[in-house]
N, C-alpha and C. Protein backbone atom coordinates (compact mmCIF):
# COMPACT_ATOMS: atom_id res chain seq x y z
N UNK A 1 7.62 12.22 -4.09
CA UNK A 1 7.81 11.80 -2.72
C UNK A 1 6.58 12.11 -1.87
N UNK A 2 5.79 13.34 -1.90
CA UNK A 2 4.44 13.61 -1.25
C UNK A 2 3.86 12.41 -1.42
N UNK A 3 3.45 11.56 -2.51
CA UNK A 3 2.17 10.56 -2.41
C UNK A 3 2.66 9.74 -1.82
N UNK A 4 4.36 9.15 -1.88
CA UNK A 4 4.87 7.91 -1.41
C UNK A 4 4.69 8.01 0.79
N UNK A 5 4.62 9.31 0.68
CA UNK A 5 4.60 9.63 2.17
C UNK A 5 3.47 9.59 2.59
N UNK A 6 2.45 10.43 1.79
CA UNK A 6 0.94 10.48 2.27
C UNK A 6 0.48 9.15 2.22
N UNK A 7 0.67 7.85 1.08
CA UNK A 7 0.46 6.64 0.80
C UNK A 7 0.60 5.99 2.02
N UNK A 8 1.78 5.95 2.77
CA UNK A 8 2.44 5.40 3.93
C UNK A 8 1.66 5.82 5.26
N UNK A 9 1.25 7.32 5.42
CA UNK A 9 0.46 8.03 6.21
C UNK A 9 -0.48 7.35 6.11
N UNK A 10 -1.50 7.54 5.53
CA UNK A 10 -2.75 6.56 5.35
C UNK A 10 -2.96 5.02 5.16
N UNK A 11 -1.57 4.20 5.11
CA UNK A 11 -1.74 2.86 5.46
C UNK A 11 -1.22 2.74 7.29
N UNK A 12 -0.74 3.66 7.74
CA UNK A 12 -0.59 3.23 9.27
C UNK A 12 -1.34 3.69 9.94
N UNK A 13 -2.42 4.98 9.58
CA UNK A 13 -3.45 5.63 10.01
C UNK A 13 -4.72 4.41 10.35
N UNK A 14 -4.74 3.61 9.06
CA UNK A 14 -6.05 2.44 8.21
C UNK A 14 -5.65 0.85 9.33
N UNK A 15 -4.25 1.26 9.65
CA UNK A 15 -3.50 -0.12 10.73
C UNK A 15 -4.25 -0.17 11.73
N UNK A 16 -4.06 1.45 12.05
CA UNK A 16 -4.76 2.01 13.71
C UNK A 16 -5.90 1.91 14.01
N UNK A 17 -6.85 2.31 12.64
CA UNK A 17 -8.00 2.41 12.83
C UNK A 17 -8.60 0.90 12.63
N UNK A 18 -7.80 -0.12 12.16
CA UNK A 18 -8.57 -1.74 12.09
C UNK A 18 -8.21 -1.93 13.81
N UNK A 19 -7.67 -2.04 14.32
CA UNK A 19 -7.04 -1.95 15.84
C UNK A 19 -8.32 -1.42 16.42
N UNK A 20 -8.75 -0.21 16.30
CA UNK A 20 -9.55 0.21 17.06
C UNK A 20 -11.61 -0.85 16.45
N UNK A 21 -12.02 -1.42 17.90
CA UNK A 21 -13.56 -2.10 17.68
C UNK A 21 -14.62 -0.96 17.10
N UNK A 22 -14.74 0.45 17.44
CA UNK A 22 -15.71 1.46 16.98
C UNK A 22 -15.43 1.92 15.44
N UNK A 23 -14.48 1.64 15.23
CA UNK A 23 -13.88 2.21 13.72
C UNK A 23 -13.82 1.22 12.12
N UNK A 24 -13.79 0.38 13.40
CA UNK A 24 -13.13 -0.75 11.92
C UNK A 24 -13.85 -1.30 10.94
N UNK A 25 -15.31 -1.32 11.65
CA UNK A 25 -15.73 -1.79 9.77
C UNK A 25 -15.94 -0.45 8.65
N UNK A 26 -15.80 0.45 9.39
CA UNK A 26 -15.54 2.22 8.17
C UNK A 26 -14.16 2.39 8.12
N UNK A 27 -12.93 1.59 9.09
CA UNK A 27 -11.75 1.82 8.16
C UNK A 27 -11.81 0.96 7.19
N UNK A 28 -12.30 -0.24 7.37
CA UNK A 28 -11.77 -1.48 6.61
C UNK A 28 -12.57 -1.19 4.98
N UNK A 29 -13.42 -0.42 5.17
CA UNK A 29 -14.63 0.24 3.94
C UNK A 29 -13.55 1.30 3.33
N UNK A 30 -12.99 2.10 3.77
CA UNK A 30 -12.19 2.86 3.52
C UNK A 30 -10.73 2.54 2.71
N UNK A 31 -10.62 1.54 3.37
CA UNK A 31 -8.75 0.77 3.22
C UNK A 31 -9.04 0.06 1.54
N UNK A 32 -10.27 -0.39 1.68
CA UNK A 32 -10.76 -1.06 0.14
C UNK A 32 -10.51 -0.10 -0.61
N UNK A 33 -11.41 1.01 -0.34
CA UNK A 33 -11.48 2.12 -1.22
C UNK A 33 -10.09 2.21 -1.68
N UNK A 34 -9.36 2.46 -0.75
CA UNK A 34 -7.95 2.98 -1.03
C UNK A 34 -7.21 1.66 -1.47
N UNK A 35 -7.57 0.83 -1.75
CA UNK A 35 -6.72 -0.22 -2.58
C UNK A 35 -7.24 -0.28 -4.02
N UNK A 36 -8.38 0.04 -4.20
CA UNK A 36 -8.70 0.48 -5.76
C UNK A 36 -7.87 1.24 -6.27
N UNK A 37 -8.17 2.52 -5.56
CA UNK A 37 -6.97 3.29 -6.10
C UNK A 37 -6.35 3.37 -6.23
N UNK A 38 -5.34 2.66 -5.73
CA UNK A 38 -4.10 2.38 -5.50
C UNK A 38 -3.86 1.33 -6.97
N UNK A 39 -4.51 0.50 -6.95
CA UNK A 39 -4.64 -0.32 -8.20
C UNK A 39 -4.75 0.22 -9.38
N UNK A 40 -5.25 1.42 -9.43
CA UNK A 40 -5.94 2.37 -10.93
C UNK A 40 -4.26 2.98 -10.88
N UNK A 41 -3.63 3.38 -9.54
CA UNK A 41 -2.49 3.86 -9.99
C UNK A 41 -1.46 2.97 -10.55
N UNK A 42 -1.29 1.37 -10.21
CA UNK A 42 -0.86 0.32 -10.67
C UNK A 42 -1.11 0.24 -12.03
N UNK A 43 -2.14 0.49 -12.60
CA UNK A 43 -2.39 0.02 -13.97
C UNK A 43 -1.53 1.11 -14.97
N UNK A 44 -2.13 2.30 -14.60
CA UNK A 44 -0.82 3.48 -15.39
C UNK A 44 0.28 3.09 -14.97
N UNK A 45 0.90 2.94 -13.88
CA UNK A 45 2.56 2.97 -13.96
C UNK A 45 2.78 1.63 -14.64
N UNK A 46 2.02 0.29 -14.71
CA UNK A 46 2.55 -0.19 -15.97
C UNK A 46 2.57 -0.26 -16.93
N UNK A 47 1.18 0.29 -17.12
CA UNK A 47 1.08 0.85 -18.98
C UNK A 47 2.19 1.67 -19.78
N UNK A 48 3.11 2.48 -18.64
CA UNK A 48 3.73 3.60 -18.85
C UNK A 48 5.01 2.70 -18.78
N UNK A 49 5.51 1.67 -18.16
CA UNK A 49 6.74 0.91 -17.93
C UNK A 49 7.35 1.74 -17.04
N UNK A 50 6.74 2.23 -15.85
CA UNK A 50 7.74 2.71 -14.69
C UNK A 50 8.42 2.20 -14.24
N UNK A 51 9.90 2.31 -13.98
CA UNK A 51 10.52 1.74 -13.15
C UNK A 51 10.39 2.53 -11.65
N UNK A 52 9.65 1.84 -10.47
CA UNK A 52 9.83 2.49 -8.94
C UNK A 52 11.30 2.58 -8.67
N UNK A 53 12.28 1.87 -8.90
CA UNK A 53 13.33 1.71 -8.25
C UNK A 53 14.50 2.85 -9.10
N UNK A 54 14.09 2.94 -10.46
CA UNK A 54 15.05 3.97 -10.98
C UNK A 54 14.70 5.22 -11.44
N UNK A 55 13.55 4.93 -11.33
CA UNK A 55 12.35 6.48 -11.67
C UNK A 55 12.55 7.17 -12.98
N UNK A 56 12.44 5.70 -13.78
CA UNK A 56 12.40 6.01 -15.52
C UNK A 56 11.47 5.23 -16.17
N UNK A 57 11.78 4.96 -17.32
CA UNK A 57 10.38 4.25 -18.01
C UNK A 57 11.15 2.55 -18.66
N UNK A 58 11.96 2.16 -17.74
CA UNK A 58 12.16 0.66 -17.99
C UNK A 58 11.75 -0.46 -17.16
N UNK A 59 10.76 0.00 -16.36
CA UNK A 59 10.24 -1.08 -15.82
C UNK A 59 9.44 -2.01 -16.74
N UNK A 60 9.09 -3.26 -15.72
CA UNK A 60 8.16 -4.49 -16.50
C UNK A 60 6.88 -4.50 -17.18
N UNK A 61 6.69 -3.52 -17.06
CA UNK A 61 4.66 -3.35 -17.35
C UNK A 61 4.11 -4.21 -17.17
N UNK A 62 3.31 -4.69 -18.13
CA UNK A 62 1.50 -4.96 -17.84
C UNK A 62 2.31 -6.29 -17.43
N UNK A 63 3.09 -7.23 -17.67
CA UNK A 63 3.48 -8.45 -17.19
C UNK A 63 3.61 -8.39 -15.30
N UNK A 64 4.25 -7.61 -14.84
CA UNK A 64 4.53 -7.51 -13.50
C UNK A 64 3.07 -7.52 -12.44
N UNK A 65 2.15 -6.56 -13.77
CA UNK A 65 0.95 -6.05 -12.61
C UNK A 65 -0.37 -7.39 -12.79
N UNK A 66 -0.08 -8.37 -13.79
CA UNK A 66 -0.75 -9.66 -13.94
C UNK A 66 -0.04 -10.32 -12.90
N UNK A 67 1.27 -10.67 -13.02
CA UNK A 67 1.47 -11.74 -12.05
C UNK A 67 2.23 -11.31 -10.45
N UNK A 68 1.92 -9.61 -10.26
CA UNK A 68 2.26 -9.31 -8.71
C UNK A 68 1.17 -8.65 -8.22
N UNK A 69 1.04 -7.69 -8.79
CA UNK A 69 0.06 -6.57 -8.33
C UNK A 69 -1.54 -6.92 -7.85
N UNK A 70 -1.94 -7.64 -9.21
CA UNK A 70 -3.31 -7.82 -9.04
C UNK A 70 -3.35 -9.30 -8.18
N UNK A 71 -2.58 -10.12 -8.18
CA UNK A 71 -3.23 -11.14 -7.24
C UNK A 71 -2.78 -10.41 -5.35
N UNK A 72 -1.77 -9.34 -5.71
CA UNK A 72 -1.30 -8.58 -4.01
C UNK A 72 -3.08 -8.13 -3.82
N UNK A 73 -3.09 -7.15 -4.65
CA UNK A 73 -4.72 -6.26 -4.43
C UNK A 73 -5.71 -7.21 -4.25
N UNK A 74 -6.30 -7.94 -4.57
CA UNK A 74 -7.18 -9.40 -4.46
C UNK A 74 -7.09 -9.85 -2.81
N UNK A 75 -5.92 -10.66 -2.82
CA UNK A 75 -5.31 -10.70 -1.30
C UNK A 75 -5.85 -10.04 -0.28
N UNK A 76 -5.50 -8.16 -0.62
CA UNK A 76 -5.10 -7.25 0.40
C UNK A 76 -6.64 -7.04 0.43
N UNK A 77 -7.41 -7.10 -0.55
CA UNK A 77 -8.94 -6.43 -0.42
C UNK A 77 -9.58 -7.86 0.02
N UNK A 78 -9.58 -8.87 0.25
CA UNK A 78 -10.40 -9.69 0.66
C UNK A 78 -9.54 -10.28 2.18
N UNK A 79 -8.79 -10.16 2.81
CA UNK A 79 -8.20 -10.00 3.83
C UNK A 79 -8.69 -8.62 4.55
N UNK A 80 -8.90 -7.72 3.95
CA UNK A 80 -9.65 -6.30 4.46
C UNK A 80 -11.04 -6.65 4.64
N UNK A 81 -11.48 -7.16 4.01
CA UNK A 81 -13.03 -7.22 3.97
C UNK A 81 -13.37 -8.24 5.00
N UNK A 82 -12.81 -9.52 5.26
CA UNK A 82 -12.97 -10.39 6.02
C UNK A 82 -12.80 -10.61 7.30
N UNK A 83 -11.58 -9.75 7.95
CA UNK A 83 -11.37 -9.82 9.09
C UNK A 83 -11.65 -8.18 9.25
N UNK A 84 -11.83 -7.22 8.44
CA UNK A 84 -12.52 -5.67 8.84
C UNK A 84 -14.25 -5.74 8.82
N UNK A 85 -14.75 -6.49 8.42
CA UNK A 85 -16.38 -6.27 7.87
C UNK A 85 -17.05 -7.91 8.53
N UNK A 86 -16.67 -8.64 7.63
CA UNK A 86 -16.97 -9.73 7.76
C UNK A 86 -17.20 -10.54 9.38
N UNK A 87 -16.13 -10.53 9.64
CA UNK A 87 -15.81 -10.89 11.36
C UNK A 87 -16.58 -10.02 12.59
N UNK A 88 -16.47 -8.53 11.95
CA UNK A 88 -17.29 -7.41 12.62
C UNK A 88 -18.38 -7.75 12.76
């Protein structure tokens, strides 16, 4: 539960700071960062077949994170980059 909270902490923190004109192209540098990672944590929990919802090992794996995950992260990091960096 700590990461799912701190996770949440630092995506409304990364909200605030695209909001703010002095900040935003070092949040939006930042928010990337943190979608890698976030992705490296994607790749273990499906290698491993996590289930998020039952917090065992029958989730979808590597199928789910091909056709949800990685085109979400793609999305979320070039939507970050474009209107955080780019537009800046």
């Amino acid at each position: 539960m700590f990461w799912v909270y701190g996770t949440g902490f630092l995506e409304i923190a990364a909200g605030i700071g695209l909001m703010i004109p002095a900040i935003r192209e070092m949040t939006a540098i930042l928010l990337i960062v943190f979608y890698v990672l976030v992705f490296v944590a994607n790749v273990h929990s499906s290698q491993k077949k996590i289930n998020i919802f039952k917090a065992d090992y029958t989730g979808p794996g590597m199928q789910y994170l091909y056709t949800q995950r990685i085109p979400m992260q793609i999305i979320l990091i070039a939507w970050t980059w474009y209107f955080g960096i780019y537009l800046h």
